[in-house]
N, C-alpha and C. Protein backbone atom coordinates (compact mmCIF):
# COMPACT_ATOMS: atom_id res chain seq x y z
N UNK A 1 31.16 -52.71 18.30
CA UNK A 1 30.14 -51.90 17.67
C UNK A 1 28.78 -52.55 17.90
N UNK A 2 27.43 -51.72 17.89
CA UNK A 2 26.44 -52.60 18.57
C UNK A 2 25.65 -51.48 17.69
N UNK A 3 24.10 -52.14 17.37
CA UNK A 3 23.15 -51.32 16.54
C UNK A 3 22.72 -50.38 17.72
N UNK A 4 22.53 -49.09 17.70
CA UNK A 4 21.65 -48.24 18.84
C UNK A 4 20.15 -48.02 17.84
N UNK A 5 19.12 -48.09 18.99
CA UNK A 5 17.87 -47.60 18.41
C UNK A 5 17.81 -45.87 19.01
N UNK A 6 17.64 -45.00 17.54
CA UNK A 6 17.60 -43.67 17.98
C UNK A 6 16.28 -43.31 17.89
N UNK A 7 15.30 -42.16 19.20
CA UNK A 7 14.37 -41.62 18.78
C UNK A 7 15.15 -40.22 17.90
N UNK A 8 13.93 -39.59 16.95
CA UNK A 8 14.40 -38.92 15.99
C UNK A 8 13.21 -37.69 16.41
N UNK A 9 13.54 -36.41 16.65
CA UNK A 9 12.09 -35.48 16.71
C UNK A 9 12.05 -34.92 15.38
N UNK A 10 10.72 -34.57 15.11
CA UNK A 10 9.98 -33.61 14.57
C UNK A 10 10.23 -34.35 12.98
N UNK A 11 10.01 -35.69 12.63
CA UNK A 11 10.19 -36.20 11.35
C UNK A 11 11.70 -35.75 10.96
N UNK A 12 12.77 -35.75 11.46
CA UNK A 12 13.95 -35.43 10.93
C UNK A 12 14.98 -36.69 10.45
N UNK A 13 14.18 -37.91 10.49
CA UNK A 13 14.89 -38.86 10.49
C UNK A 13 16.02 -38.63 8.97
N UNK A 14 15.68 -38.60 8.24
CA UNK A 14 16.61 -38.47 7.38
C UNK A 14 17.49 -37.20 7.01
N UNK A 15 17.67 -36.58 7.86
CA UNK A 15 18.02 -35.42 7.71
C UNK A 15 19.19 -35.88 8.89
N UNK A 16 18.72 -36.15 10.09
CA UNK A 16 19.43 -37.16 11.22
C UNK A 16 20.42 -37.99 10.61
N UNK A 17 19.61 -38.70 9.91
CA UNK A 17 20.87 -39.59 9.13
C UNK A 17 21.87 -39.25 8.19
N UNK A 18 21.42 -38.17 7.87
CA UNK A 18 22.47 -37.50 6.64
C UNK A 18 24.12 -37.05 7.66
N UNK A 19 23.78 -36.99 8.91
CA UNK A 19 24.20 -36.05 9.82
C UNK A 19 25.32 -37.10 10.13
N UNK A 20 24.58 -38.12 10.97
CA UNK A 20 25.41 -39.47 10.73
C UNK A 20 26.22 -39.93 9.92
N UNK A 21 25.93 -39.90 8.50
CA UNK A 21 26.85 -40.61 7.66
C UNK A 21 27.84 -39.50 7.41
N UNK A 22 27.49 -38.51 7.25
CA UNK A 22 28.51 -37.53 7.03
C UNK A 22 29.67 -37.52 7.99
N UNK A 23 29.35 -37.89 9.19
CA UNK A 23 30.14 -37.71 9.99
C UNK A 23 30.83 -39.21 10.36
N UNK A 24 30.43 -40.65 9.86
CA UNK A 24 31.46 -41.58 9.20
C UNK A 24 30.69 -42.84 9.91
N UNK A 25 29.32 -42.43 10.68
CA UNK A 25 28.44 -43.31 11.22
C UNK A 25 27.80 -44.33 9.92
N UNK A 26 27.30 -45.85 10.66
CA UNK A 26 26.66 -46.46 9.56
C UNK A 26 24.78 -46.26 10.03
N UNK A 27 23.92 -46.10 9.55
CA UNK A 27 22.84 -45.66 10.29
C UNK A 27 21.48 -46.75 9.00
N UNK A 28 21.07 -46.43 9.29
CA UNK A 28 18.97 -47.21 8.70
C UNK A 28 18.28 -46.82 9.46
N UNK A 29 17.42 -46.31 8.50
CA UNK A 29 16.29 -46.01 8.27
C UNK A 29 15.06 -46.44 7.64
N UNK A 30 14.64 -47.58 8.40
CA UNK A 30 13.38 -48.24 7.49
C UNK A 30 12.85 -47.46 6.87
N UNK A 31 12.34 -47.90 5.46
CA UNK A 31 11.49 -46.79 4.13
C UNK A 31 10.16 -47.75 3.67
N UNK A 32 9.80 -46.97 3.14
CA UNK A 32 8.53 -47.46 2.44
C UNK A 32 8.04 -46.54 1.47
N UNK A 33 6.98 -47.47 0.39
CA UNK A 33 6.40 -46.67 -0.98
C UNK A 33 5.44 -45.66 -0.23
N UNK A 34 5.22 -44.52 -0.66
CA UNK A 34 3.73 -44.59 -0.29
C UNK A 34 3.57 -43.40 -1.79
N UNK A 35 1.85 -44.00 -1.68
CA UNK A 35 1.17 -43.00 -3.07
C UNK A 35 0.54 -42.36 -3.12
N UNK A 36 0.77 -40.68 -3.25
CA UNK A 36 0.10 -39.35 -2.91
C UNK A 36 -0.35 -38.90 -4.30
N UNK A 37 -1.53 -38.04 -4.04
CA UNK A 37 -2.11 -36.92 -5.03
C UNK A 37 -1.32 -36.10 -5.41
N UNK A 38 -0.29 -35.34 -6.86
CA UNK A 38 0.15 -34.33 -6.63
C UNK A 38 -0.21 -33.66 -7.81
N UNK A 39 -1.23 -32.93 -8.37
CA UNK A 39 -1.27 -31.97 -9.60
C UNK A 39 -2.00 -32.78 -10.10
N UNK A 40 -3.34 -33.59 -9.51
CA UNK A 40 -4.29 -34.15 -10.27
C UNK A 40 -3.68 -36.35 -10.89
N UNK A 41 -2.29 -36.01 -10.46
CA UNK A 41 -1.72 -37.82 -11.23
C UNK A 41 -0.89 -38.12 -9.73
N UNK A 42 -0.83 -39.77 -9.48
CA UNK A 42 -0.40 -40.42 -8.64
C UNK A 42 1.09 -40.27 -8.68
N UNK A 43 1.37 -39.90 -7.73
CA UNK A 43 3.32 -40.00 -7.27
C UNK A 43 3.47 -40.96 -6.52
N UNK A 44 4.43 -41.96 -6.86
CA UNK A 44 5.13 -42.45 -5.53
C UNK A 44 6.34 -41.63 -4.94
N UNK A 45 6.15 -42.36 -3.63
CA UNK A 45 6.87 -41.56 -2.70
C UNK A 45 7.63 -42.34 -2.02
N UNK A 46 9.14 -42.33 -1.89
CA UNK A 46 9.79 -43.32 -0.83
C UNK A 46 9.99 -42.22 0.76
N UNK A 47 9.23 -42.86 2.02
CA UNK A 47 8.83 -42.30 3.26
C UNK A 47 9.57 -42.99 4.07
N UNK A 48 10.30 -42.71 5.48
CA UNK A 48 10.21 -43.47 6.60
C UNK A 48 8.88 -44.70 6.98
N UNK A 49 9.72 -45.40 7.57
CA UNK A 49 8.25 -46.28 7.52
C UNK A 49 7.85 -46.40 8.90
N UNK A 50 9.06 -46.06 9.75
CA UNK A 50 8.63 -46.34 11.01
C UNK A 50 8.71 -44.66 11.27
N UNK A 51 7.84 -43.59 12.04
CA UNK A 51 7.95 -42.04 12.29
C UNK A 51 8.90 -42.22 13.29
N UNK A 52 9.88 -41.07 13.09
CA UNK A 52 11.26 -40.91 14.32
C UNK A 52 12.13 -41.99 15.02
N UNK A 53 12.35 -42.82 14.12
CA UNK A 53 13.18 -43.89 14.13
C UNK A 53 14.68 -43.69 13.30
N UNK A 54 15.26 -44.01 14.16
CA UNK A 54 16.80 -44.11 12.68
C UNK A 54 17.68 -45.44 13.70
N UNK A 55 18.27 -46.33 13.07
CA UNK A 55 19.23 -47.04 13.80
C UNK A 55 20.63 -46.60 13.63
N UNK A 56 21.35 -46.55 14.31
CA UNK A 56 23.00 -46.60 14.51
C UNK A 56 24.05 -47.66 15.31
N UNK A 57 24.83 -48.20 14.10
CA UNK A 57 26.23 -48.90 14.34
C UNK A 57 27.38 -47.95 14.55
N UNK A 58 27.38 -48.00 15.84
CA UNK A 58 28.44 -47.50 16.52
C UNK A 58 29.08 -48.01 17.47
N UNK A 59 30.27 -47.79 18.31
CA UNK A 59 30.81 -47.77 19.63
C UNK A 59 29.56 -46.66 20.54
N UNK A 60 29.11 -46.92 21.46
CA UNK A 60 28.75 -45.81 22.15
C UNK A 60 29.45 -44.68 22.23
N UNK A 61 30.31 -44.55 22.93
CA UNK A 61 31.42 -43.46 23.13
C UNK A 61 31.65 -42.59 22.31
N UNK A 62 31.59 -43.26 20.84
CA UNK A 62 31.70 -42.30 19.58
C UNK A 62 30.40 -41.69 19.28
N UNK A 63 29.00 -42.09 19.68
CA UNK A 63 27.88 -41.95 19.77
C UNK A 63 27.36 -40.95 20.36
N UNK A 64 27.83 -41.44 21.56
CA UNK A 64 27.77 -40.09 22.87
C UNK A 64 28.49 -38.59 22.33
N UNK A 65 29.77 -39.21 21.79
CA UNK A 65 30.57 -37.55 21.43
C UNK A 65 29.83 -36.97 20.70
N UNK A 66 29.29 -37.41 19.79
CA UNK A 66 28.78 -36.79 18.54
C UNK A 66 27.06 -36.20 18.75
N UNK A 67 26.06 -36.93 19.69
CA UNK A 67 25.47 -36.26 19.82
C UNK A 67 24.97 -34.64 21.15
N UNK A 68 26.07 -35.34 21.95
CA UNK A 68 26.77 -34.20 22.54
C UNK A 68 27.20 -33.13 22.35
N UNK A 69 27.81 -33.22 21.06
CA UNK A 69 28.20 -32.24 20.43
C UNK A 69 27.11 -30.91 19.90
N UNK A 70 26.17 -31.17 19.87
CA UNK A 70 24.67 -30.47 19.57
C UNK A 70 24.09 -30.14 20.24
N UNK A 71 24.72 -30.20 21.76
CA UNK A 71 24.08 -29.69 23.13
C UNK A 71 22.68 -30.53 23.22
N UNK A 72 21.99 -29.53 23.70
CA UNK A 72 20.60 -29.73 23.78
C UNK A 72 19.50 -29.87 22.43
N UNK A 73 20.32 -29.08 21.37
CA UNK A 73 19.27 -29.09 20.08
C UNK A 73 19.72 -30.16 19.46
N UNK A 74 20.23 -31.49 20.33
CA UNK A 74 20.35 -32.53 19.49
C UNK A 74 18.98 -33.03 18.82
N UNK A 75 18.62 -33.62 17.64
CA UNK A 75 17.60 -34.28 16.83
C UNK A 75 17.16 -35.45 17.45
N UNK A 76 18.40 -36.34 17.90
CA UNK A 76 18.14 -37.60 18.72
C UNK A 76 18.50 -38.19 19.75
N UNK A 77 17.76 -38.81 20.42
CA UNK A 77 18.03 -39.53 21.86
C UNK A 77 17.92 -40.76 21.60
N UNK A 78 18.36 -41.68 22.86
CA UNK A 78 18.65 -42.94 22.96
C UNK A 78 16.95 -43.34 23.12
N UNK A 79 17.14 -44.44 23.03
CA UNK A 79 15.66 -45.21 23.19
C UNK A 79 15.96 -45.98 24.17
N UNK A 80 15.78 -45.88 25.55
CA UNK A 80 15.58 -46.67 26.56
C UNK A 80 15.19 -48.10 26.60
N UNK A 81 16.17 -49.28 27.56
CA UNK A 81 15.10 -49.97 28.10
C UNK A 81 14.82 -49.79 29.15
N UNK A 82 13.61 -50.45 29.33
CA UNK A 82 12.80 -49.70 31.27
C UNK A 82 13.39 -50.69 31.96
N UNK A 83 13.51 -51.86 31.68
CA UNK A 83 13.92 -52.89 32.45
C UNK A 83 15.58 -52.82 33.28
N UNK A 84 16.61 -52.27 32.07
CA UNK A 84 17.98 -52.10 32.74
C UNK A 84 18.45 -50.95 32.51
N UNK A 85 17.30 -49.59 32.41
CA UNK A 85 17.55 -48.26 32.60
C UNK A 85 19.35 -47.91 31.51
N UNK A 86 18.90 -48.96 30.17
CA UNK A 86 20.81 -48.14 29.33
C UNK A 86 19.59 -48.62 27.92
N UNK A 87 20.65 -47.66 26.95
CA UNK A 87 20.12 -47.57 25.43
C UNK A 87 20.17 -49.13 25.02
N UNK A 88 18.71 -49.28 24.28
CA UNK A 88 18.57 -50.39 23.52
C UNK A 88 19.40 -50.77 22.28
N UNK A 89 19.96 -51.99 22.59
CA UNK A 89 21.07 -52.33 21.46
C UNK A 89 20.16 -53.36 21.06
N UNK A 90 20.16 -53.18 19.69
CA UNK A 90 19.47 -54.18 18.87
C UNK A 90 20.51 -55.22 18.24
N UNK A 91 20.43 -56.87 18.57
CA UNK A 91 21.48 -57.98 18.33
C UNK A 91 21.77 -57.37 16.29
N UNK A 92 22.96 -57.85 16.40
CA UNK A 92 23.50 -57.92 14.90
C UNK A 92 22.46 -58.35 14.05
N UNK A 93 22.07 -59.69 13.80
CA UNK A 93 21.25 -61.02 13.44
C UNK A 93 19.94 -60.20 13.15
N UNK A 94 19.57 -59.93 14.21
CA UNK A 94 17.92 -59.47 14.55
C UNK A 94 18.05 -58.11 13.23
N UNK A 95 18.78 -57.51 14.06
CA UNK A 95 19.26 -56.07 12.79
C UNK A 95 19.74 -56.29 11.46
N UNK A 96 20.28 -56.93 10.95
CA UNK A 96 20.67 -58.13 9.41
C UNK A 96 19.17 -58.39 8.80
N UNK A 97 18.23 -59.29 9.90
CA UNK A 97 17.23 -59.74 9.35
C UNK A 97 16.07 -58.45 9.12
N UNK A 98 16.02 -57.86 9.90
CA UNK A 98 15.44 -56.58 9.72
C UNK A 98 15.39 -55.63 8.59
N UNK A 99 16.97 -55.17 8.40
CA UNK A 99 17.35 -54.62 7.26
C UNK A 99 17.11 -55.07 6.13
N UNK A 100 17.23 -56.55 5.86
CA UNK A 100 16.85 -57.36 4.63
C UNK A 100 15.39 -57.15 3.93
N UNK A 101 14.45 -57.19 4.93
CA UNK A 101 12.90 -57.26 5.13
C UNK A 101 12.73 -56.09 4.71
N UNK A 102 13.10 -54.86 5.63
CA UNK A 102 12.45 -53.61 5.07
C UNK A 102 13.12 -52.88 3.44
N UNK A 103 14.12 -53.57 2.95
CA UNK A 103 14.36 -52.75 1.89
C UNK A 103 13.60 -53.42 0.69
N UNK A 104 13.27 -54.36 1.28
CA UNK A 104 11.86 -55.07 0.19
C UNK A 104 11.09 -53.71 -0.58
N UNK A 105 10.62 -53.22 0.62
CA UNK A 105 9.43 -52.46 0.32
C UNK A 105 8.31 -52.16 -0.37
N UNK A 106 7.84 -53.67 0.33
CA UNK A 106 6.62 -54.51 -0.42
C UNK A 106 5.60 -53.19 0.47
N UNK A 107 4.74 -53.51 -0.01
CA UNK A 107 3.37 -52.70 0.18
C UNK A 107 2.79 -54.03 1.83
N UNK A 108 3.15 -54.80 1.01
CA UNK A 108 2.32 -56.62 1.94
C UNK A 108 3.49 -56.40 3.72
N UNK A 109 4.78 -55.91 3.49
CA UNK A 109 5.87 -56.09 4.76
C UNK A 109 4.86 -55.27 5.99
N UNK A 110 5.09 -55.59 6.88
CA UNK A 110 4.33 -54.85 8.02
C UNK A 110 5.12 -54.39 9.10
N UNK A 111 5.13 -53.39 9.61
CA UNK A 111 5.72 -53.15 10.78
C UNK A 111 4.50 -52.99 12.17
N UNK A 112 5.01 -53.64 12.84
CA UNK A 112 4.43 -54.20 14.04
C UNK A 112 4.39 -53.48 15.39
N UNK A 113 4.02 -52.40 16.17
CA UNK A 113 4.69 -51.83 16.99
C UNK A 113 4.22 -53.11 17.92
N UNK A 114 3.01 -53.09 18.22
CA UNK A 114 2.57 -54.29 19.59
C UNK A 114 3.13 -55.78 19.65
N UNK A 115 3.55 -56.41 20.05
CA UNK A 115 4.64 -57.62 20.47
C UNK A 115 3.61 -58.30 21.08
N UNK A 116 2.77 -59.29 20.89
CA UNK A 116 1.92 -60.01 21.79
C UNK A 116 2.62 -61.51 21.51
N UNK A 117 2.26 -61.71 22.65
CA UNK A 117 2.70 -63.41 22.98
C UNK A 117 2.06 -64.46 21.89
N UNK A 118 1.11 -64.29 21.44
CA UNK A 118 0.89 -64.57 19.67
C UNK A 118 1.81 -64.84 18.98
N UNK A 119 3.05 -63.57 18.71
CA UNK A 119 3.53 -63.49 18.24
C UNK A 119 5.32 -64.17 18.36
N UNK A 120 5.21 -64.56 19.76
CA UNK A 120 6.52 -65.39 20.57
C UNK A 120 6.67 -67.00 19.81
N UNK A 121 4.83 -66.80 20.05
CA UNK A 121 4.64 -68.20 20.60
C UNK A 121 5.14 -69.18 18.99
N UNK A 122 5.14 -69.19 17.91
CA UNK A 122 5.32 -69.63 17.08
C UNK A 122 6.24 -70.27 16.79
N UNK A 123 6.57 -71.29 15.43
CA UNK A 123 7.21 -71.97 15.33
C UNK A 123 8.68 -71.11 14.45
N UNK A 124 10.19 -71.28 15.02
CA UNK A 124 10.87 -70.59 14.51
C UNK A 124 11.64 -71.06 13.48
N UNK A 125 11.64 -70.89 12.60
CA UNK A 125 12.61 -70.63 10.81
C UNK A 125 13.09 -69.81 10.16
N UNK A 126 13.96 -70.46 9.87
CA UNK A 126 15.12 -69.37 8.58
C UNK A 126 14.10 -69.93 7.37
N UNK A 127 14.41 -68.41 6.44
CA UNK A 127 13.79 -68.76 5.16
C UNK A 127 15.64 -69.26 4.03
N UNK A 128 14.76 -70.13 3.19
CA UNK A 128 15.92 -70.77 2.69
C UNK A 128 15.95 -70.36 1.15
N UNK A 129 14.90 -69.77 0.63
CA UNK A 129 14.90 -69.48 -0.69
C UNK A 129 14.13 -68.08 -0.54
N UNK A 130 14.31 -67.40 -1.87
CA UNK A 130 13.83 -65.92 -2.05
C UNK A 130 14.20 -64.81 -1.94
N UNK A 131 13.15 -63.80 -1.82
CA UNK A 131 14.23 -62.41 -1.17
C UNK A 131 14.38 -62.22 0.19
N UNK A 132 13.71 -62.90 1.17
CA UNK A 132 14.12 -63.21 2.11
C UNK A 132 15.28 -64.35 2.98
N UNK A 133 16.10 -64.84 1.89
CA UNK A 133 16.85 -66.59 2.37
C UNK A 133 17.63 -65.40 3.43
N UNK A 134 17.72 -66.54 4.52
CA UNK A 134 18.79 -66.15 5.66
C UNK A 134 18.26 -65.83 6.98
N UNK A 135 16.91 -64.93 6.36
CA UNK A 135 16.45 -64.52 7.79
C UNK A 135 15.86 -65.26 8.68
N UNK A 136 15.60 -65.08 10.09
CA UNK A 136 15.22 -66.41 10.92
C UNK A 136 14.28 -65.46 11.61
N UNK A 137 13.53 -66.41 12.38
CA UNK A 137 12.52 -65.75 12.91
C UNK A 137 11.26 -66.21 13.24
N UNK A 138 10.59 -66.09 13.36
CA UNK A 138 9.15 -66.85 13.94
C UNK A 138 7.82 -66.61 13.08
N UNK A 139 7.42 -68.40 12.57
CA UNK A 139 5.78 -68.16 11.95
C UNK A 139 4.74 -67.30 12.61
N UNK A 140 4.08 -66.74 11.93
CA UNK A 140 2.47 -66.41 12.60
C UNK A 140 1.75 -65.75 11.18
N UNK A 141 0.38 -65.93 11.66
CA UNK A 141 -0.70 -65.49 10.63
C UNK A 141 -0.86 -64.37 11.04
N UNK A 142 -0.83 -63.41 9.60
CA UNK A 142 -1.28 -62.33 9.88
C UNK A 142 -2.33 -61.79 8.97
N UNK A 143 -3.22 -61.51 8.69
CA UNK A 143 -3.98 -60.98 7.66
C UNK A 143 -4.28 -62.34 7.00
N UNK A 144 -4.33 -63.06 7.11
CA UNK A 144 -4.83 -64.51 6.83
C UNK A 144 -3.38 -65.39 6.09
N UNK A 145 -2.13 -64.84 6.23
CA UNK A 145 -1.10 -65.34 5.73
C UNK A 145 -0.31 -65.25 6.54
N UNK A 146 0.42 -66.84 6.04
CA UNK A 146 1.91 -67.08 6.77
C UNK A 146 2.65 -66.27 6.73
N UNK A 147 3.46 -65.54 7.84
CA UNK A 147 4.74 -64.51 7.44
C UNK A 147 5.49 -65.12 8.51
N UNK A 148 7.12 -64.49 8.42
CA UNK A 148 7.64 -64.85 8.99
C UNK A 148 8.11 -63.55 10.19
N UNK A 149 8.22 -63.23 10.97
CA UNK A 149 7.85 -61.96 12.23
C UNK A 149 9.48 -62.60 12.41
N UNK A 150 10.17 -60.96 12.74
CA UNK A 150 11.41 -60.88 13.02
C UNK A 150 10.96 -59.60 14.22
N UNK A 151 11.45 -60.14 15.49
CA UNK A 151 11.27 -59.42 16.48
C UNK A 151 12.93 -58.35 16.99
N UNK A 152 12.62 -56.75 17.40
CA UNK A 152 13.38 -55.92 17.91
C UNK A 152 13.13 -56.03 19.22
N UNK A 153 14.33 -56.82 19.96
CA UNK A 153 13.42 -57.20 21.32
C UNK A 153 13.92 -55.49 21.64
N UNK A 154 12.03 -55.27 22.61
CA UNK A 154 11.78 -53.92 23.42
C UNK A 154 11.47 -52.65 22.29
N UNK A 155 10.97 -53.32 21.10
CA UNK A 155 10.75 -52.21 20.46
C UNK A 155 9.63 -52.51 19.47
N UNK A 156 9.93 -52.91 18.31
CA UNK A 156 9.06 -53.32 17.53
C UNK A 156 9.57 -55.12 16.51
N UNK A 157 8.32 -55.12 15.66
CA UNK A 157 8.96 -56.27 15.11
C UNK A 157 8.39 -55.71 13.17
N UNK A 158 9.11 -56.54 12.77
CA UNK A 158 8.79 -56.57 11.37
C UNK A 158 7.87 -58.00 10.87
N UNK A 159 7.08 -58.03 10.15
CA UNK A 159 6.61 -59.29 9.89
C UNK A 159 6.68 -59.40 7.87
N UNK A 160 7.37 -60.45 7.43
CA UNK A 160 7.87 -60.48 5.75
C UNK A 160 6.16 -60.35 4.79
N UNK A 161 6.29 -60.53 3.80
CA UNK A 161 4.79 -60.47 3.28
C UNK A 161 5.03 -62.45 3.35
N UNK A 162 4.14 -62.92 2.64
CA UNK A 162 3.74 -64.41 2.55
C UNK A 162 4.94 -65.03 2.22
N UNK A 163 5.23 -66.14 2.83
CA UNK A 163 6.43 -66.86 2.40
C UNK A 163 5.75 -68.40 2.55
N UNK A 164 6.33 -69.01 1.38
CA UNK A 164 5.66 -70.56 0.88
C UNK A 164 6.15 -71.48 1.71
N UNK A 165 5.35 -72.42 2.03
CA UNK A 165 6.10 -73.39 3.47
C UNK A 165 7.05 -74.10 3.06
N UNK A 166 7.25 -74.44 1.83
CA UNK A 166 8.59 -75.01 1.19
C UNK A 166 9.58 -74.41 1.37
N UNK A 167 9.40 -72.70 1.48
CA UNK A 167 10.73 -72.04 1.95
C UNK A 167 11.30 -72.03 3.10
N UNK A 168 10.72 -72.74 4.09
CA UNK A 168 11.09 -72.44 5.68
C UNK A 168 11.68 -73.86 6.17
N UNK A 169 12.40 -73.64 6.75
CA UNK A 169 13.58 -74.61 7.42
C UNK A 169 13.17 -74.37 8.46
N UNK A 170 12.45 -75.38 9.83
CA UNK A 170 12.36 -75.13 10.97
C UNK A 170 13.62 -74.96 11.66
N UNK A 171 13.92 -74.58 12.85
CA UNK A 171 15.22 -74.56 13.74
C UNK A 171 14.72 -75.45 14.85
């Protein structure tokens, strides 16, 4: 079983995913708060955080059947890499640490689409205490704070809100 990164059209991601689980798939969907006007008083709102994104743990094969099955009006496609022309499998680990991060859904968590060598270049640690213990991943400043950046290699990365240098275990 391997994580697939799915594109999702027309904001259907969760509707996509409903589709998935129903049908016995494990799938995520990064979320986030967000806070709208509605009738004059503030609502929160739990949103996709990344637009037309959904992940899937699957076998391919079972992957393939199922969105096959929808012909052409399938909702989602594979997300390419350019480099070895087959669907991006996102590592277990990377996807663990990911999942952990975004169900925070701190206002401070960031999602990252641009990957700059900035962001490579850093020193790498597991956090050892908090709501983050476990995850590993690489220092960098962002917004004038330490976070710890968990990279989707060929896609995007997540970066945690502030984590205290006492919490980080170099590797």
């Amino acid at each position: 079983m391997s994580w697939f990164a799915i594109r999702v059209t027309y904001g259907r991601e969760l509707k996509f995913k409903q589709l998935l689980n129903d049908a016995g798939f494990e799938c995520f969907v990064p979320m986030r708060k967000k806070t709208v006007e509605k009738d004059g008083r503030k609502v929160i709102l739990t949103v996709p955080a990344v637009a037309n994104l959904c992940f899937v743990n699957s076998e391919k094969s079972l992957l393939d059947e199922f969105m096959r099955s929808f012909g052409d009006s399938c909702w989602g496609r594979y997300i390419w890499d350019k480099a070895t022309r087959k669907p991006i499998v996102v590592p277990d680990k990377a996807m663990d640490d990911f999942i952990q991060i975004s169900r925070v859904m701190s206002d401070d968590v960031l999602y990252l689409k641009e990957i700059t060598s900035k962001l490579r270049q850093g020193q790498k640690v597991r956090v050892v205490k908090g709501p983050f213990k476990g995850v590993e991943g690489t220092v960098v400043r962002i917004k004038r704070s330490r976070r710890v950046v968990v990279e989707l290699p060929g896609m995007l990365a997540i970066a945690t809100t502030y984590v205290q240098p006492q919490d980080l275990e170099l590797m």
